[in-house]
Protein backbone atom coordinates (compact mmCIF):
# COMPACT_ATOMS: atom_id res chain seq x y z
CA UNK A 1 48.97 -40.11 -14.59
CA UNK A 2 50.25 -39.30 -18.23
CA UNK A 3 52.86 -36.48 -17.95
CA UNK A 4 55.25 -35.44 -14.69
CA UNK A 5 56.50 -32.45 -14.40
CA UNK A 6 59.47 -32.18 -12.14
CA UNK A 7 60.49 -27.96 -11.83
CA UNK A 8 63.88 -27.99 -10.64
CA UNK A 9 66.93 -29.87 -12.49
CA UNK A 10 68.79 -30.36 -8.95
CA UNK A 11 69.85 -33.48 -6.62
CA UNK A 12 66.17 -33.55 -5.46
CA UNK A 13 64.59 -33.32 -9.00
CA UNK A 14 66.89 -36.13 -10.16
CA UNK A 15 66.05 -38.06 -6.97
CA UNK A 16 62.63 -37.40 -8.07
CA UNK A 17 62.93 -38.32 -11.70
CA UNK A 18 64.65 -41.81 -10.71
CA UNK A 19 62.20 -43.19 -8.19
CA UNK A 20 59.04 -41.99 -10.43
CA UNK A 21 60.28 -44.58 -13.28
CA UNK A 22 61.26 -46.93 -10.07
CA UNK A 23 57.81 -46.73 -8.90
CA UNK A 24 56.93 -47.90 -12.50
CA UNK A 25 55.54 -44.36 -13.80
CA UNK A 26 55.97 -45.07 -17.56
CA UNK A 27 54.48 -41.37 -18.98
CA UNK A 28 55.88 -38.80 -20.28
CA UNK A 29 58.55 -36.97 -17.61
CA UNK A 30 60.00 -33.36 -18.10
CA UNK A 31 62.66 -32.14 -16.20
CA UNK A 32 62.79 -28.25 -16.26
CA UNK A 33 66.18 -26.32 -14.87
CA UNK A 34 67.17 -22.35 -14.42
CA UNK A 35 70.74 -23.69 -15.24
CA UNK A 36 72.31 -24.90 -18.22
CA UNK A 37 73.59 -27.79 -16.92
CA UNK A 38 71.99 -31.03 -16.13
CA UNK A 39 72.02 -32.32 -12.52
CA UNK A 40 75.13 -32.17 -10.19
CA UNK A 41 76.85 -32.19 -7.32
CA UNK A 42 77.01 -29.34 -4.54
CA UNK A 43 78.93 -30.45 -2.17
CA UNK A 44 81.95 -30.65 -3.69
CA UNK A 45 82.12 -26.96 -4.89
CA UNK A 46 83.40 -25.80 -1.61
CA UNK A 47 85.81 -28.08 -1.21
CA UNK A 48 87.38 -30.42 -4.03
CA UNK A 49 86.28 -27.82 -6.92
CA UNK A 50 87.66 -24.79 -5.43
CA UNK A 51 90.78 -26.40 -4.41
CA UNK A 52 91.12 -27.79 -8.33
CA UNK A 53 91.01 -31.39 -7.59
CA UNK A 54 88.13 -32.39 -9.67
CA UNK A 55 86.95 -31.02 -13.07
CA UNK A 56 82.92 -29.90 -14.06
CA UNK A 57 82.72 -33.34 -15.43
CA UNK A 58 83.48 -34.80 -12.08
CA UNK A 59 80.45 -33.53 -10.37
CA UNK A 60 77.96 -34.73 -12.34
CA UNK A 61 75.02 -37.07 -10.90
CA UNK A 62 74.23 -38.87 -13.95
CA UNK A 63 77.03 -41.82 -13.64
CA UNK A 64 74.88 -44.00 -12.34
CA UNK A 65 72.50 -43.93 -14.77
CA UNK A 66 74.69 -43.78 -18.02
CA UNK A 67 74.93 -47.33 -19.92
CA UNK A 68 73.85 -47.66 -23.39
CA UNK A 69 74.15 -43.80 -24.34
CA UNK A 70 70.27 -43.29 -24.09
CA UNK A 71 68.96 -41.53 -21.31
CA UNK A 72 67.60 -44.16 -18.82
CA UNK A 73 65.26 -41.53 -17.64
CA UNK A 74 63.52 -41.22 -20.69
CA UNK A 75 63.16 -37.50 -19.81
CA UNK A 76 62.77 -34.31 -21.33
CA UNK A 77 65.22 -31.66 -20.19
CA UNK A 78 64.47 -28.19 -20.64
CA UNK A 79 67.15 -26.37 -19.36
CA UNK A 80 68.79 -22.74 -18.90
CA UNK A 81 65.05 -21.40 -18.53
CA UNK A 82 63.52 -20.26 -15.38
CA UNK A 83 59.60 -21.32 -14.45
CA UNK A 84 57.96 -17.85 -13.99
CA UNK A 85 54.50 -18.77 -12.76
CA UNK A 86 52.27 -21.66 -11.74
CA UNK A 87 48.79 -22.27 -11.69
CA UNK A 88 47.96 -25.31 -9.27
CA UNK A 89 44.51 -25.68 -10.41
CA UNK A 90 45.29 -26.77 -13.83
CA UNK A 91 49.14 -27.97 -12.64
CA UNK A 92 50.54 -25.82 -15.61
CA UNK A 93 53.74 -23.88 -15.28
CA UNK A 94 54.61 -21.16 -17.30
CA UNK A 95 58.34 -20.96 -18.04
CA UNK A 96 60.33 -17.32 -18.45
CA UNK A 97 60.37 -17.74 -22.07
CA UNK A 98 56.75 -18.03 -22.79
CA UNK A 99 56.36 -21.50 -23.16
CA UNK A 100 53.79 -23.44 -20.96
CA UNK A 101 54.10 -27.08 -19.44
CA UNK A 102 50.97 -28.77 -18.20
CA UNK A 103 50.90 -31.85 -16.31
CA UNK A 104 48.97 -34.26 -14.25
CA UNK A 105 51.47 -34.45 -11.36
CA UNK A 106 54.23 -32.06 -10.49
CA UNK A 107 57.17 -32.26 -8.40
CA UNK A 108 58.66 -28.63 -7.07
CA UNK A 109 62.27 -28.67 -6.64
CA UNK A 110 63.68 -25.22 -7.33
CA UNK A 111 65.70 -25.64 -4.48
CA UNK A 112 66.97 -21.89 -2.75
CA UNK A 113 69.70 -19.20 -3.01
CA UNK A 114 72.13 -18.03 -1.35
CA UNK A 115 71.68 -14.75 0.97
CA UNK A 116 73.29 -11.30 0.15
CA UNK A 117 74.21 -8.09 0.96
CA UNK A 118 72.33 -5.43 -0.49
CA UNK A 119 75.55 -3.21 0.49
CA UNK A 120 77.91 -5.39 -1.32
CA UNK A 121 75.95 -6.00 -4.41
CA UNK A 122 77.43 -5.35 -8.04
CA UNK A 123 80.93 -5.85 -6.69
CA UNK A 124 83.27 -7.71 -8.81
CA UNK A 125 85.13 -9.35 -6.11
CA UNK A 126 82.27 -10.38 -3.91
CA UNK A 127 80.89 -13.40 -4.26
CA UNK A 128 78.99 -15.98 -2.85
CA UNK A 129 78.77 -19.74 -3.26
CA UNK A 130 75.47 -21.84 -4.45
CA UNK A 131 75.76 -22.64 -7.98
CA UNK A 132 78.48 -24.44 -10.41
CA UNK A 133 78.61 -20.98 -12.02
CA UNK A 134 79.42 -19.40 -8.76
CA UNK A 135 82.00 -21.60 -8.09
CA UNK A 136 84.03 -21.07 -11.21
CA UNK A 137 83.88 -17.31 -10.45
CA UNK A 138 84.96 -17.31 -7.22
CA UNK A 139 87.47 -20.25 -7.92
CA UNK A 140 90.23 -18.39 -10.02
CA UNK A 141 90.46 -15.76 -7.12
CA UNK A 142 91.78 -18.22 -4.43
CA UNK A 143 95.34 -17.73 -5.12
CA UNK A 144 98.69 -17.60 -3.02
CA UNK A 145 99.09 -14.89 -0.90
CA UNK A 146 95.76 -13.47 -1.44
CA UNK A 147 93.22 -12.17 1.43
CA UNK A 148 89.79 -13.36 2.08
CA UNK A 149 87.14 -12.23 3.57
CA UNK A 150 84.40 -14.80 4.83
CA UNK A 151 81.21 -13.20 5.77
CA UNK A 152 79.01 -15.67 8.25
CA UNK A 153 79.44 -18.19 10.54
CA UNK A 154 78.16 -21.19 8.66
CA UNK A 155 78.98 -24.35 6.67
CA UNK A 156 79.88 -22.96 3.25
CA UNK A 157 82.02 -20.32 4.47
CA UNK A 158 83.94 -22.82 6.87
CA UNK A 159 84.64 -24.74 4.15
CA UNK A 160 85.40 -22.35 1.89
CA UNK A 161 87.90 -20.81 4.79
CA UNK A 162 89.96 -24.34 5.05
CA UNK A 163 90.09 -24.39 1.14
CA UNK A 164 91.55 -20.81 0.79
CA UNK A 165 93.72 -21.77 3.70
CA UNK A 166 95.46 -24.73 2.21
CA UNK A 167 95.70 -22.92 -1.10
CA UNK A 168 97.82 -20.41 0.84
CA UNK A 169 95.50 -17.52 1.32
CA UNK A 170 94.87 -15.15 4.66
CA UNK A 171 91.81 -16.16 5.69
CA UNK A 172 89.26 -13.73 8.28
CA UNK A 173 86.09 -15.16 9.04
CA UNK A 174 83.16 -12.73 10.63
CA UNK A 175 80.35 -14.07 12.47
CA UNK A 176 77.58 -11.97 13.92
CA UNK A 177 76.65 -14.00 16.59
CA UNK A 178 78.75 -15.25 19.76
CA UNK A 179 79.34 -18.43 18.16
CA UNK A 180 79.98 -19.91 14.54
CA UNK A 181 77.43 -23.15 14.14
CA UNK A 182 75.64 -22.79 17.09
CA UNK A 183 72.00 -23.23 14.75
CA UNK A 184 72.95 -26.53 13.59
CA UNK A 185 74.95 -27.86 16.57
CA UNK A 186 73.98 -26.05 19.81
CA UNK A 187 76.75 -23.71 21.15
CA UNK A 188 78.45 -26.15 23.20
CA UNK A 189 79.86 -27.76 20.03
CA UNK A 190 80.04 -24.70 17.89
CA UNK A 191 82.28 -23.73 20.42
CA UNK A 192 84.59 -26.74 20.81
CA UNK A 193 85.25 -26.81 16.55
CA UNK A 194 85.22 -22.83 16.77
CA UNK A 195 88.77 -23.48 18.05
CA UNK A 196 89.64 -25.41 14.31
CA UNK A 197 90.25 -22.64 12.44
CA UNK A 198 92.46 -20.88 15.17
CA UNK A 199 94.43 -24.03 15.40
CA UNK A 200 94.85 -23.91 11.26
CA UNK A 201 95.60 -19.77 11.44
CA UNK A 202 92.62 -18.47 10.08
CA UNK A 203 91.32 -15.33 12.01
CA UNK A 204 87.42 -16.09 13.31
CA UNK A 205 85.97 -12.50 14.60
CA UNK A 206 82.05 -13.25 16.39
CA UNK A 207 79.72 -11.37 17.87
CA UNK A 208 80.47 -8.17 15.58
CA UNK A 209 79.09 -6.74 11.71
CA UNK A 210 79.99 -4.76 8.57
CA UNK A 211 80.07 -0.91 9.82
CA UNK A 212 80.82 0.06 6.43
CA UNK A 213 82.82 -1.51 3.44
CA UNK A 214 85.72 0.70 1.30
CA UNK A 215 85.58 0.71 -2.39
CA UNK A 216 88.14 0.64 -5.31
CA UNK A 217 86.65 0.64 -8.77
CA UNK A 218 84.04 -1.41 -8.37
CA UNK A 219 85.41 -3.72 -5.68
CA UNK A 220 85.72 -3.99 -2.05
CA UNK A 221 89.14 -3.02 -0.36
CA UNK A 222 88.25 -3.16 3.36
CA UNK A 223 85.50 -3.75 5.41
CA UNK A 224 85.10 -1.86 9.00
CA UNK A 225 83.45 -3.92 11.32
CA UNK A 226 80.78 -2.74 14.33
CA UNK A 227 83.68 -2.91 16.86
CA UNK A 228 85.71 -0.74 14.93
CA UNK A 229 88.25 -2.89 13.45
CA UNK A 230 89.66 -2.82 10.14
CA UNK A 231 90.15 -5.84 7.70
CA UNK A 232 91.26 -5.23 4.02
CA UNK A 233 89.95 -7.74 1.21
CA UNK A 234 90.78 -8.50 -2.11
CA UNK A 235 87.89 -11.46 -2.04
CA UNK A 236 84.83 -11.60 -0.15
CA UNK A 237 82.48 -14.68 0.00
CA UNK A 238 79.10 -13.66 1.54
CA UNK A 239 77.85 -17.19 3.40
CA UNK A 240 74.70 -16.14 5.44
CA UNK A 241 72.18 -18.73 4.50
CA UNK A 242 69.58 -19.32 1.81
CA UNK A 243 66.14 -18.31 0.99
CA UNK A 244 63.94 -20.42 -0.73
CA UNK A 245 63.62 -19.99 -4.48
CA UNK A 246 59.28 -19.51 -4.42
CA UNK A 247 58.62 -16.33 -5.61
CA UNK A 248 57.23 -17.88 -8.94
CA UNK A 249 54.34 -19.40 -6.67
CA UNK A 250 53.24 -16.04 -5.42
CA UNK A 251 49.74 -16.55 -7.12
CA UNK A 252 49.53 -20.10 -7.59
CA UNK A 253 47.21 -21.29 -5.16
CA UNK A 254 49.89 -23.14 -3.14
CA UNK A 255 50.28 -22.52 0.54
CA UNK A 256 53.73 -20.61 1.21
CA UNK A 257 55.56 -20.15 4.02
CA UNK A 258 59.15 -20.49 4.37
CA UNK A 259 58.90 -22.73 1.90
CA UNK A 260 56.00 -24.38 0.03
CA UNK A 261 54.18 -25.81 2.68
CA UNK A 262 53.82 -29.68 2.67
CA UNK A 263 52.67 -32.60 4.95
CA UNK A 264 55.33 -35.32 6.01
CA UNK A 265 55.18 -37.26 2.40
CA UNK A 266 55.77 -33.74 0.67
CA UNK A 267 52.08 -33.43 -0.42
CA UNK A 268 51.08 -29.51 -0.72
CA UNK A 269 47.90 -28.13 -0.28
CA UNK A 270 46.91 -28.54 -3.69
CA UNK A 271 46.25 -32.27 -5.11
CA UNK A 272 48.63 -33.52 -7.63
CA UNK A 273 51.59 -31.37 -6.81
CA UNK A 274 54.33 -32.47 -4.35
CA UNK A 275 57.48 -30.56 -3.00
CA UNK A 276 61.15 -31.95 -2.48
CA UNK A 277 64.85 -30.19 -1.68
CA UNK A 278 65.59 -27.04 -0.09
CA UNK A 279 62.43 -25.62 -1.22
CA UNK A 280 60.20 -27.47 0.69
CA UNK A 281 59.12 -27.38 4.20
CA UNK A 282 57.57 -30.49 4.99
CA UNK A 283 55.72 -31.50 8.54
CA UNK A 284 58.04 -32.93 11.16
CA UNK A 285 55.28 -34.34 13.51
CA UNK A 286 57.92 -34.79 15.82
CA UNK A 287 58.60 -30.57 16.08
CA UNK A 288 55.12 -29.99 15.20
CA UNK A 289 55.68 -27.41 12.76
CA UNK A 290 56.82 -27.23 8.76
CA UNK A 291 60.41 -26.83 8.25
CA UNK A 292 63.04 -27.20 5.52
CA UNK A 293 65.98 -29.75 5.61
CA UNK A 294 68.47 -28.12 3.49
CA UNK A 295 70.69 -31.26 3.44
CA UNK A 296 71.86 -33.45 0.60
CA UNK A 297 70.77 -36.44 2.20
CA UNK A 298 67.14 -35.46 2.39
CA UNK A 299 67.54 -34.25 -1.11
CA UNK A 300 68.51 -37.57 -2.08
CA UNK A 301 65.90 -39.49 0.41
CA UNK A 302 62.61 -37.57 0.33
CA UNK A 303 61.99 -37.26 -3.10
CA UNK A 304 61.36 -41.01 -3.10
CA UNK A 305 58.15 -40.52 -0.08
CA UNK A 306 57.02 -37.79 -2.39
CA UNK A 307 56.92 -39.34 -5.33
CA UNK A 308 54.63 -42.41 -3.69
CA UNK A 309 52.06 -39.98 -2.42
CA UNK A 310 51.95 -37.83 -6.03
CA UNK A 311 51.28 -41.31 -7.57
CA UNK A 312 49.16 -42.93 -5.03
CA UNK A 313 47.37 -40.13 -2.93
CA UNK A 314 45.75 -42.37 -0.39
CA UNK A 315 49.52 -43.83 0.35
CA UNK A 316 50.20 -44.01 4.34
CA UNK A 317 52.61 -41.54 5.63
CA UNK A 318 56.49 -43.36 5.82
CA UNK A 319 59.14 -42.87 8.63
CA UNK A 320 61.65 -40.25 7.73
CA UNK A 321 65.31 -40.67 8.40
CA UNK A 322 66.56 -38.46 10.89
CA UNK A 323 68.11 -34.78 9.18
CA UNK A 324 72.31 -35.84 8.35
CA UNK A 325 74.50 -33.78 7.20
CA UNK A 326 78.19 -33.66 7.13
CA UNK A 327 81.15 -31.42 6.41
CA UNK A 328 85.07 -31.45 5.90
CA UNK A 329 87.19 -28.57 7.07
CA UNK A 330 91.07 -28.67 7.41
CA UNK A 331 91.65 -32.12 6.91
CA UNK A 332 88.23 -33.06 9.46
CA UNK A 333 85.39 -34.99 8.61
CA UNK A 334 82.24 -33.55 10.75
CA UNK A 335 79.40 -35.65 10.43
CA UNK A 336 75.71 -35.08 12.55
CA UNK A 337 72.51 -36.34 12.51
CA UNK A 338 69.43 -35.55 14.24
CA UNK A 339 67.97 -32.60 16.21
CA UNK A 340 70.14 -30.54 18.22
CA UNK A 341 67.89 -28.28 18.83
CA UNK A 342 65.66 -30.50 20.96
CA UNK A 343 68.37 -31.52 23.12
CA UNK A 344 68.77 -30.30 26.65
CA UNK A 345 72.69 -31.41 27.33
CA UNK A 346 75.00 -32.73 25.00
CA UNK A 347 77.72 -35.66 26.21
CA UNK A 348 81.00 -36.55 24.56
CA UNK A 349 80.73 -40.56 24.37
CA UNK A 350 83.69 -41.36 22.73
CA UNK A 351 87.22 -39.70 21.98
CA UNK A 352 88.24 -36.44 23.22
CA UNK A 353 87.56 -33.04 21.57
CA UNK A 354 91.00 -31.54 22.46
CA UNK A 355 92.49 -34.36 19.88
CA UNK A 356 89.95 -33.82 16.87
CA UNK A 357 88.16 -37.28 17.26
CA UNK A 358 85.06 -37.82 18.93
CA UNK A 359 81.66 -38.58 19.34
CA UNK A 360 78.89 -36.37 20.77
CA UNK A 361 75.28 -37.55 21.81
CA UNK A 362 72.90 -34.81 22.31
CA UNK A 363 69.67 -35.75 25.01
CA UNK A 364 66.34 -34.95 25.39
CA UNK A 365 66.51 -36.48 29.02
CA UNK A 366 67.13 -39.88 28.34
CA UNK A 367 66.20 -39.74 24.62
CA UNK A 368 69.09 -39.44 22.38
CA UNK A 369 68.08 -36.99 19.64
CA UNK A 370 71.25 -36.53 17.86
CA UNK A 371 74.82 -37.30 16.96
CA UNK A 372 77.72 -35.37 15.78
CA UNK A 373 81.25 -37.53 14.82
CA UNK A 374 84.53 -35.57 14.50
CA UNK A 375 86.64 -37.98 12.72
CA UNK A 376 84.47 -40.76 14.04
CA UNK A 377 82.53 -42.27 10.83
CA UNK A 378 82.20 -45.89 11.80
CA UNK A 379 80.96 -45.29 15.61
CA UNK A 380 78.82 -42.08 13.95
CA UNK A 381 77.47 -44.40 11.23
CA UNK A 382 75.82 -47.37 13.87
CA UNK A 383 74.93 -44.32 16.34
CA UNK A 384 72.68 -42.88 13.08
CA UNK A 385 71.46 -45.84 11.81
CA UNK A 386 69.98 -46.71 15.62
CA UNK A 387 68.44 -43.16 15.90
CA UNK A 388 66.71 -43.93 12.04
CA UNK A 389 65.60 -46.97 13.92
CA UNK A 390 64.99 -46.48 17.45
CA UNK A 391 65.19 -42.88 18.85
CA UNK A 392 64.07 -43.65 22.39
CA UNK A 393 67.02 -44.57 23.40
CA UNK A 394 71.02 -45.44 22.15
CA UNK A 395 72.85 -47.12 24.59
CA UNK A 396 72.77 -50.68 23.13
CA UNK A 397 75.48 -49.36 20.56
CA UNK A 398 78.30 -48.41 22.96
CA UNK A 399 77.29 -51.64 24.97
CA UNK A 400 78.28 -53.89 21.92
CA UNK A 401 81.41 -52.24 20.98
């Protein structure tokens, strides 16, 4: 393989990038991104960012590899232009601005975006949160006294909640279903840390939707919800998911689905062309289906299995880590790992929920097939590293404690 093409200048195309030249791929590497900016970190833009506690220069993921001046990478970045097509036959992408890459081997990692409204769109105080550029729009609207409006029940919006919160804003969040988190961590949790932003006063409505909105000049005032209720707004954050950024592979030959389509080491169904991050729905043998892991840490992990198939094609598929994830609302670190959804009860093991620290193992009869830690990060951390290693069963760890 002479040139690498990696389409997506995110966590997972860095990830990429790093373990190709680890896996001793000495050719010519080309990193293309829709942003401006090279690589950086997401997380933080819900939380630390927002809140002003770190600068644009603090999220970057390129510390590690700074030294000498010279990119270690030895990449070529072409940045702030979109990939508009690809044709998998020939592995050539064709970029928005006319210009064509071709490559032996390419890595897909355009990542997704967030979800909106097609009712709110074109507002100027809606917003919602996915990109550094989002971020610094919505950020200099969290001020004092302020309302906000959170629309969805998830992650980003909790987080965002907490942060307007402790920056002194009036905070409403609006689910449409019964209970906020209940995709991620089964309703008998969602439920239990449902109750954190009642204990830190922000208002959480479920089970209802947006009726209508009211208007100013150009903004949103109020939103009436299905019940009937009223809530005014001066900011709205829409946080209802993602959707996978692969309409440029409509036409390429690649199998899509939600997501490009890939086998456990991120192959495609195309030779020579692998897919990483939120854009990629791999094969968990263990569901028996494709889906996507929209997590940092598989960002960070996969790319590495991907990379070893793209360069050796006959390489044997690799365990995969378990999905993690984590999150920090109101002062609480959330961490989980695993498969909630395969579970069939869920048992608190350690702490007690009423006090903000515990830890929750979620069964598949006697299999443990996930973890969530409230506050707990050094029981959560040997409970995850035993279901990396040995899913069957968990019990050893609270024996040696």
């Amino acid at each position: 393989m002479q040139t690498l093409a990696i389409v997506g200048a995110s966590l997972a195309g860095i990830s990429a990038a790093r373990a190709a030249r680890a896996q001793g791929f000495r050719g010519r590497l080309l990193i293309i991104g829709d942003e401006p900016h090279r690589p950086y970190d997401r997380p933080p833009l819900s939380k630390e960012f927002l809140a002003g506690r770190i600068s644009v220069s603090d999220l970057s993921l390129e510390t590690q590899d700074a030294g000498s001046g010279d990119d270690p990478l030895q990449a070529e970045w072409l940045l702030g232009t979109r990939a508009h097509s690809f044709d998998a036959a020939s592995r050539i992408v064709t970029l928005g601005d006319g210009r064509t890459v071709a490559a032996d081997g390419v890595v897909i990692a355009t990542g997704a975006s967030a979800r909106t409204l097609p009712e709110l769109a074109g507002l100027s105080n809606v917003f919602t949160l996915r990109t550094l550029l989002d971020a610094q729009d919505l950020a200099p609207e969290l001020v004092p006294g302020g309302r906000l409006l959170v629309v969805g029940g998830g992650f980003i919006g909790a987080e965002v909640a907490s942060t307007a919160k402790a920056l002194g804003m009036d905070v409403t969040i609006i689910c449409t279903g019964p209970i906020p988190l209940s995709g991620p961590l089964g309703a008998e949790m969602g439920a239990v840390l449902a109750r954190l932003h009642s204990m830190n006063g922000v208002e959480l409505i479920c089970d209802t939707g947006i009726d209508s909105y009211y208007s100013g000049e150009g903004n949103v005032t109020g939103i009436r919800l299905s019940d009937g209720r009223y809530r005014s707004a001066d900011v709205v954050l829409v946080g209802i998911g993602a959707v996978p950024n692969v309409g440029w592979l409509a036409g390429s030959g690649l199998e899509i689905g939600d997501g490009v389509l890939c086998d456990s080491m991120g192959r495609t169904s195309v030779p020579g062309v692998v897919a990483v991050g939120d854009c990629a729905a791999w094969l968990d043998h263990r569901a028996g289906k494709h889906h996507r892991v929209e997590h940092w840490s598989g960002a960070q992990e996969r790319p590495a299995l991907a990379i070893a198939a793209l360069l050796d094609p006959g390489a044997a598929p690799l365990p995969l880590n378990v999905p993690y994830f984590w999150s920090d609302q109101y002062g609480i670190k959330l961490q989980f790992a695993g498969h909630a959804r395969e579970a069939e009860r869920v048992a608190i093991e350690a702490g007690d929920p009423a006090q903000n620290s515990f830890l929750a193992v979620y069964y598949r009869g006697v299999e443990a097939v996930g973890v969530l830690g409230v506050n707990q990060p050094r029981l959560f951390t040997r409970w995850r590293r035993q279901l990396n290693a040995r899913p069957a069963s968990l019990q050893p760890v609270l024996a040696a404690l």
